[in-house]
PDB file of N, CA and C in Angstrom:
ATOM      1  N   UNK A   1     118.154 -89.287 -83.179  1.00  0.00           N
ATOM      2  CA  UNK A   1     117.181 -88.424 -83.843  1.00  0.00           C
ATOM      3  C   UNK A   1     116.911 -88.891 -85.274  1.00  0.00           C
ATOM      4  N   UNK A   2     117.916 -89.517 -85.605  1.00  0.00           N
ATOM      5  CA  UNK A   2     117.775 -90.121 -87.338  1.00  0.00           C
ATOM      6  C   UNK A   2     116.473 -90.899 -87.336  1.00  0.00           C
ATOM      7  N   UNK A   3     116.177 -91.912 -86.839  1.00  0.00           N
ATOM      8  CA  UNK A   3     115.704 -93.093 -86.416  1.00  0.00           C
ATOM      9  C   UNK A   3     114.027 -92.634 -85.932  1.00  0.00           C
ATOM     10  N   UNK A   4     114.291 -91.226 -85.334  1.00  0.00           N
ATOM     11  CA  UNK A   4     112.935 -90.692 -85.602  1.00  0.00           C
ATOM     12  C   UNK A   4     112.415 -89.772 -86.370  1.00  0.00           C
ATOM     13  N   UNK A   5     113.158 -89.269 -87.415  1.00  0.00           N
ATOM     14  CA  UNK A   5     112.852 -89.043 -88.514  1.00  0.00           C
ATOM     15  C   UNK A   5     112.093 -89.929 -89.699  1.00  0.00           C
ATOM     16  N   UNK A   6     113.593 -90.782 -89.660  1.00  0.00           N
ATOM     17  CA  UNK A   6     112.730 -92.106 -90.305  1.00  0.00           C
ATOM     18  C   UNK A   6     111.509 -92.472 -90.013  1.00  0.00           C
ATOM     19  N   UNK A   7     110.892 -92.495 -89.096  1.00  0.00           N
ATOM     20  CA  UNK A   7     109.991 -93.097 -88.480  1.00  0.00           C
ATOM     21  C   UNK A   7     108.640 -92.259 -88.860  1.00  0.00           C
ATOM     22  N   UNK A   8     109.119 -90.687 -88.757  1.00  0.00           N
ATOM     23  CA  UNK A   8     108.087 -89.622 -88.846  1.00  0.00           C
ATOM     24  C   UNK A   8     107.897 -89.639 -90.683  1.00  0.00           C
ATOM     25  N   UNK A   9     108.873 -89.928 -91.545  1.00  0.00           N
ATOM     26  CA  UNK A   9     108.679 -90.427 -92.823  1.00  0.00           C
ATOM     27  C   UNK A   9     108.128 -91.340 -93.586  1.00  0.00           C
ATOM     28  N   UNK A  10     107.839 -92.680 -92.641  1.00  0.00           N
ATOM     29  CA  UNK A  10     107.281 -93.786 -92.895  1.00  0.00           C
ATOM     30  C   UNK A  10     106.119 -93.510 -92.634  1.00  0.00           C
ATOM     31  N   UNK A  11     105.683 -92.666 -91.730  1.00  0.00           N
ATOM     32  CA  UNK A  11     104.118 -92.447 -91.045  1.00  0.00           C
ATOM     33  C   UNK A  11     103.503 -91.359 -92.246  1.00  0.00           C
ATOM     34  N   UNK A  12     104.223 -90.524 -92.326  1.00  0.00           N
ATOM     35  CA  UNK A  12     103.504 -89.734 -93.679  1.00  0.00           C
ATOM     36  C   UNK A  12     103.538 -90.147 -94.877  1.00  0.00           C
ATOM     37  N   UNK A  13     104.367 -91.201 -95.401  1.00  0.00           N
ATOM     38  CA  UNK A  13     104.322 -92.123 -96.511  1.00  0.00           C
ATOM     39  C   UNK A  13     103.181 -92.768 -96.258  1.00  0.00           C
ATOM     40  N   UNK A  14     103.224 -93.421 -94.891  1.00  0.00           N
ATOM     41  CA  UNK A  14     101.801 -94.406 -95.360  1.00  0.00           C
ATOM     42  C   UNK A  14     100.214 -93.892 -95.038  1.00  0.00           C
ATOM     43  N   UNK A  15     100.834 -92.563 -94.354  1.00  0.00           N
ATOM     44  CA  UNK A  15      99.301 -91.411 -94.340  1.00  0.00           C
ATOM     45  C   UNK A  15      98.855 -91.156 -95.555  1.00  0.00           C
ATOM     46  N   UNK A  16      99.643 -91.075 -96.555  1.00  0.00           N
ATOM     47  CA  UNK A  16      99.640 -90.274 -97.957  1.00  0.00           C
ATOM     48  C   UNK A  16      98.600 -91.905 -98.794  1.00  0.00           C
ATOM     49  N   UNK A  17      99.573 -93.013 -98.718  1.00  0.00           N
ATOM     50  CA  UNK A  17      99.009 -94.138 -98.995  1.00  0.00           C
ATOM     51  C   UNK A  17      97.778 -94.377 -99.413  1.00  0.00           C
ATOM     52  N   UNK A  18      97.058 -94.171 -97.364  1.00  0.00           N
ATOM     53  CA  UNK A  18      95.603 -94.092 -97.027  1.00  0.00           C
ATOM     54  C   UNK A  18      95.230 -93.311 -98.133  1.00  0.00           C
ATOM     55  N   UNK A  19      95.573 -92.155 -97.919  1.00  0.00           N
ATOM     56  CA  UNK A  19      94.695 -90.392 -98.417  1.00  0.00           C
ATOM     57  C   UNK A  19      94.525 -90.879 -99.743  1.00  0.00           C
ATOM     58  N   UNK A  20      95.216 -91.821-100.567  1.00  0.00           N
ATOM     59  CA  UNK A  20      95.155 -92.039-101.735  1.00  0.00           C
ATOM     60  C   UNK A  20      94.271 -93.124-102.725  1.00  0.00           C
ATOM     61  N   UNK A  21      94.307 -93.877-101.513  1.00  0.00           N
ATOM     62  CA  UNK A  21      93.800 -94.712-101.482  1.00  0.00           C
ATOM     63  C   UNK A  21      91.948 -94.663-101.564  1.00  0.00           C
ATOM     64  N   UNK A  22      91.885 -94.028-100.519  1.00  0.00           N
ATOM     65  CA  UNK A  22      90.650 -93.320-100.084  1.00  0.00           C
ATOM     66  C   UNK A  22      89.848 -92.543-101.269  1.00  0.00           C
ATOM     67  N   UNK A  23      90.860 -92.152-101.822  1.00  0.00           N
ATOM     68  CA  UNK A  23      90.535 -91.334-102.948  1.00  0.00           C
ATOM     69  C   UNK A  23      89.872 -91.987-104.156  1.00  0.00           C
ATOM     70  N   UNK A  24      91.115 -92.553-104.294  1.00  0.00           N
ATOM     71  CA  UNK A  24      90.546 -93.850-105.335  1.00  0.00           C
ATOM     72  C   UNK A  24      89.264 -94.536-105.199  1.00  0.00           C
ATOM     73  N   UNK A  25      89.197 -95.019-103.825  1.00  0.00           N
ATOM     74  CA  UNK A  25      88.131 -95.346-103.385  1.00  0.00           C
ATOM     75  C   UNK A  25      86.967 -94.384-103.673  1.00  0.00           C
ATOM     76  N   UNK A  26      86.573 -93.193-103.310  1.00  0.00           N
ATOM     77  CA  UNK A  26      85.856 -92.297-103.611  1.00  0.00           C
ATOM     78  C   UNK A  26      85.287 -92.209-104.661  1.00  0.00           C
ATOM     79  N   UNK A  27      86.593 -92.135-105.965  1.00  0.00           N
ATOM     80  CA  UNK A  27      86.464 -91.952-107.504  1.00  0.00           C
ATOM     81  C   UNK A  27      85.285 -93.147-108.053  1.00  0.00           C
ATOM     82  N   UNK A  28      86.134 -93.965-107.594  1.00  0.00           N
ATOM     83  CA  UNK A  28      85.211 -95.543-108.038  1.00  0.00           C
ATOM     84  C   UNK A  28      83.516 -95.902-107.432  1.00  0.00           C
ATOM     85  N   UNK A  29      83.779 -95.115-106.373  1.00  0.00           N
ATOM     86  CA  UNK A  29      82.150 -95.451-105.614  1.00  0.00           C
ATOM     87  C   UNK A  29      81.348 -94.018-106.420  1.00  0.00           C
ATOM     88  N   UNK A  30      81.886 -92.853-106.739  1.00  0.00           N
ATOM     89  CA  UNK A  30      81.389 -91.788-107.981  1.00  0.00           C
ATOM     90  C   UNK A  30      81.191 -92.288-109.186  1.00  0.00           C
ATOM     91  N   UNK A  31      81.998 -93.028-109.617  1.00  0.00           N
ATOM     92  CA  UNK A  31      81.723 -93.210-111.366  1.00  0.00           C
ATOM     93  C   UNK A  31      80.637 -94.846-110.759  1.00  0.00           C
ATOM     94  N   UNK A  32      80.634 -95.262-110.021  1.00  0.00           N
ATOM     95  CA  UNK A  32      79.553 -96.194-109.764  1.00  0.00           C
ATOM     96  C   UNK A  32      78.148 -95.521-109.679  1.00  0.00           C
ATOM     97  N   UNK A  33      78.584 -94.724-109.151  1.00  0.00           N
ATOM     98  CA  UNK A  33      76.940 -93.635-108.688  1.00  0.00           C
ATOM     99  C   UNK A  33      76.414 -93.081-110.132  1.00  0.00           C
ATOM    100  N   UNK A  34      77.406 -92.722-110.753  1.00  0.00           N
ATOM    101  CA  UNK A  34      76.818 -91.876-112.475  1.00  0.00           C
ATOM    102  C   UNK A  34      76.598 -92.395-112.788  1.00  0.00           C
ATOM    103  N   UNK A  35      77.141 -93.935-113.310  1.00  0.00           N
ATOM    104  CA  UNK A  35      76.901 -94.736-114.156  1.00  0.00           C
ATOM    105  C   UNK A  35      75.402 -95.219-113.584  1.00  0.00           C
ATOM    106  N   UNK A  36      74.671 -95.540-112.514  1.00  0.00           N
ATOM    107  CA  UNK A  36      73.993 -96.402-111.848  1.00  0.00           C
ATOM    108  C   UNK A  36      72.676 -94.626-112.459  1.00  0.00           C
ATOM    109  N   UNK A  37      73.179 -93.459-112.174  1.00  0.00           N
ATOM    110  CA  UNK A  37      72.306 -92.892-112.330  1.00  0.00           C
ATOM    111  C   UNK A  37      71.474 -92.455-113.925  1.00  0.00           C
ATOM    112  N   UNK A  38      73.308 -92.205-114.813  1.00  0.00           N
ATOM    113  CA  UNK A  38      72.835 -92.581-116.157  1.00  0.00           C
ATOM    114  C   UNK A  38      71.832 -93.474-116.436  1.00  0.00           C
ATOM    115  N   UNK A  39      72.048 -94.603-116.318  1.00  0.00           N
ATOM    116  CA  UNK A  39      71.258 -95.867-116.547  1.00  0.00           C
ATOM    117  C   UNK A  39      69.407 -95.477-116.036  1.00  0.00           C
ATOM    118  N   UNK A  40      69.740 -94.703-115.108  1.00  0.00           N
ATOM    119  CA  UNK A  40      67.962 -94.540-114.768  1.00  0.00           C
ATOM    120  C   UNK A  40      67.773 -93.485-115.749  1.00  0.00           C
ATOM    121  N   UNK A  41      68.536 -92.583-115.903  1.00  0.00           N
ATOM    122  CA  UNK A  41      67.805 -91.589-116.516  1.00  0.00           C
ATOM    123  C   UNK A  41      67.884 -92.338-117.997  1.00  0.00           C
ATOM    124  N   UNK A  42      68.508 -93.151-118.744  1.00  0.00           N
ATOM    125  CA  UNK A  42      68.249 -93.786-119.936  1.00  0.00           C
ATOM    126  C   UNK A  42      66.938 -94.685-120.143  1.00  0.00           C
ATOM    127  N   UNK A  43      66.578 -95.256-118.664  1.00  0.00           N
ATOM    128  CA  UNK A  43      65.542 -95.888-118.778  1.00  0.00           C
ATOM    129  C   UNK A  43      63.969 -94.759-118.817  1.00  0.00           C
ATOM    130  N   UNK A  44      64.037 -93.413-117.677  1.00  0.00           N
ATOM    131  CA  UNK A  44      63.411 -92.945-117.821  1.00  0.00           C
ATOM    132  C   UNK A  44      63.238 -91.406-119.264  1.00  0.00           C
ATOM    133  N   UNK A  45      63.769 -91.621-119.524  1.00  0.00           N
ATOM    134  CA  UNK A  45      64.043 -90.848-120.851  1.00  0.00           C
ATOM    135  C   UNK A  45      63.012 -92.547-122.484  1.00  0.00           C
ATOM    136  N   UNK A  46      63.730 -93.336-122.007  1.00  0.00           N
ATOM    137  CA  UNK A  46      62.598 -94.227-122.872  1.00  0.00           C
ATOM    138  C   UNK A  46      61.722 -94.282-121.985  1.00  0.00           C
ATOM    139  N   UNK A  47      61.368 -94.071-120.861  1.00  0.00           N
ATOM    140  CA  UNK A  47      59.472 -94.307-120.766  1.00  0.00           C
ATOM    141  C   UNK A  47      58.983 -93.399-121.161  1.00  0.00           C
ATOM    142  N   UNK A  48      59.325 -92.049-121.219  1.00  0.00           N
ATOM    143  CA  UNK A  48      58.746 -90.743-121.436  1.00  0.00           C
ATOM    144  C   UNK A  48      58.299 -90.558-122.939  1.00  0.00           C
ATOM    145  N   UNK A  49      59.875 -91.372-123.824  1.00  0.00           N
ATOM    146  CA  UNK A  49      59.469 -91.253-125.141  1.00  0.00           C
ATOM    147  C   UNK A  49      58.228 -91.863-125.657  1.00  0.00           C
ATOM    148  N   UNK A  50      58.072 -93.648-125.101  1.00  0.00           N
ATOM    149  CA  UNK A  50      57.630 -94.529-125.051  1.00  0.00           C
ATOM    150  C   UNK A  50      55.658 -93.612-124.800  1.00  0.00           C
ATOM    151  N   UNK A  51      55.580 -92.883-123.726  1.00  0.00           N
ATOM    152  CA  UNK A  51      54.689 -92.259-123.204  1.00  0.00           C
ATOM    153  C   UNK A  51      54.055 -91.033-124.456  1.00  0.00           C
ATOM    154  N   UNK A  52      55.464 -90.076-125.116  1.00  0.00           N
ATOM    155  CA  UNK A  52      54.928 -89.477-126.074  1.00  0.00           C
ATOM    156  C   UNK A  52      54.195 -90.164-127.402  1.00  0.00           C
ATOM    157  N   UNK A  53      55.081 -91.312-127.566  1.00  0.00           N
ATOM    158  CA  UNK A  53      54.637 -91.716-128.849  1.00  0.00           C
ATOM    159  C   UNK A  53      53.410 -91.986-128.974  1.00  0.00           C
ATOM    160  N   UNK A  54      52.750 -93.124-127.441  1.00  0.00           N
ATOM    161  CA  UNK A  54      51.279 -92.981-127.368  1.00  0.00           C
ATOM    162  C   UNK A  54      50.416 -91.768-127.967  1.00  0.00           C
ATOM    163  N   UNK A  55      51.037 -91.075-126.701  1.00  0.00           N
ATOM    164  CA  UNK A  55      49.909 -89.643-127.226  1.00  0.00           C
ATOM    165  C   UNK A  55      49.712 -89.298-128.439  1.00  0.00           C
ATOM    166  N   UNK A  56      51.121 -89.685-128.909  1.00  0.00           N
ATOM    167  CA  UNK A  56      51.050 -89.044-130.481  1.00  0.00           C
ATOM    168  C   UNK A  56      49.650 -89.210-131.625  1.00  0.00           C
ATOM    169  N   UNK A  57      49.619 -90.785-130.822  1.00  0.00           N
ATOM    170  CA  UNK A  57      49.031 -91.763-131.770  1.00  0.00           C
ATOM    171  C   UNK A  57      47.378 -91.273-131.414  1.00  0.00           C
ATOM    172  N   UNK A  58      47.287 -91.419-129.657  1.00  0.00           N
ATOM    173  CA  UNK A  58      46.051 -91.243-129.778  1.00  0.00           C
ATOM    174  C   UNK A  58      45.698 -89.953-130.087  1.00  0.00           C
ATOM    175  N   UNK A  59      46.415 -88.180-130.117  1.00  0.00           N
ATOM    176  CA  UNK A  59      45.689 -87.568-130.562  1.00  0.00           C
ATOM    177  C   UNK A  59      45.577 -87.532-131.732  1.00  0.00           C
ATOM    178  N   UNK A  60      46.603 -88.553-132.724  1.00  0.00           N
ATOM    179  CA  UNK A  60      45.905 -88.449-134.153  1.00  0.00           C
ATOM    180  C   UNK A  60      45.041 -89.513-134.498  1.00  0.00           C
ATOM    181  N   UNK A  61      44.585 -90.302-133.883  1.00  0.00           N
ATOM    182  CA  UNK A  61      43.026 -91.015-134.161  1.00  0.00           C
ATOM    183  C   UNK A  61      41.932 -89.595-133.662  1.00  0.00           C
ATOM    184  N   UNK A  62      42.181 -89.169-132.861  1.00  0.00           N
ATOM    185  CA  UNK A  62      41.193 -88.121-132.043  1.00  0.00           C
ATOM    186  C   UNK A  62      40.938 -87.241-133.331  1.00  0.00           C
ATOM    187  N   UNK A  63      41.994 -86.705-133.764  1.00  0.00           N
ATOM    188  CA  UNK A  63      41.669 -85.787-135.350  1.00  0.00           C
ATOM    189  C   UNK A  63      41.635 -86.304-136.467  1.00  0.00           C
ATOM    190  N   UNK A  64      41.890 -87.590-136.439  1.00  0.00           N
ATOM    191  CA  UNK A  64      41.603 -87.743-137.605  1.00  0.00           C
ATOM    192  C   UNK A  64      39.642 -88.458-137.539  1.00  0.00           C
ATOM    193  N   UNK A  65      39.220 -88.856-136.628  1.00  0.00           N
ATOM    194  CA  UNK A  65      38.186 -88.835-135.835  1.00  0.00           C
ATOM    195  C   UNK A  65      37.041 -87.710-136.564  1.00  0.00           C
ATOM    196  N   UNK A  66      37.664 -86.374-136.139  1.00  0.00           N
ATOM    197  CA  UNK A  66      37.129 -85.179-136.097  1.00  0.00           C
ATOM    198  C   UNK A  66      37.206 -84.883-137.376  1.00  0.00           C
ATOM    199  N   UNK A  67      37.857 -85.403-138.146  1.00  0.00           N
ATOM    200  CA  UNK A  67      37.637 -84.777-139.880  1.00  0.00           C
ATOM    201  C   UNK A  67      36.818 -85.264-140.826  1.00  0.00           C
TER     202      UNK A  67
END
């Protein structure tokens, strides 16, 4: 019975392993995903600015136009 104890110990040691493993795995393919998503929203956060500043410009030719 020892011998299958042992045995039933080694199997949940290296279940735990996996589970941990997996995990890790998980963590790393997540902070891949934020980072990958940060990065868009940094790019689209400068087009938008990029987009206001235009406007900026053209509605102040438009008024200054009008004065």
């Amino acid at each position: 019975m020892i011998g299958g104890k042992k045995k039933e110990r080694c199997m949940q040691a290296a279940n735990l392993e996996w589970e941990i493993a997996a995990r890790e795995a998980r963590c790393v393919a997540d902070r891949e995903a934020e980072g990958g998503l940060q990065h868009q929203l940094r790019l689209k956060c400068d087009e938008l600015r990029a987009l206001a500043e235009q406007h900026a410009r053209a509605y102040a030719l438009v008024t200054q136009s009008r004065l």
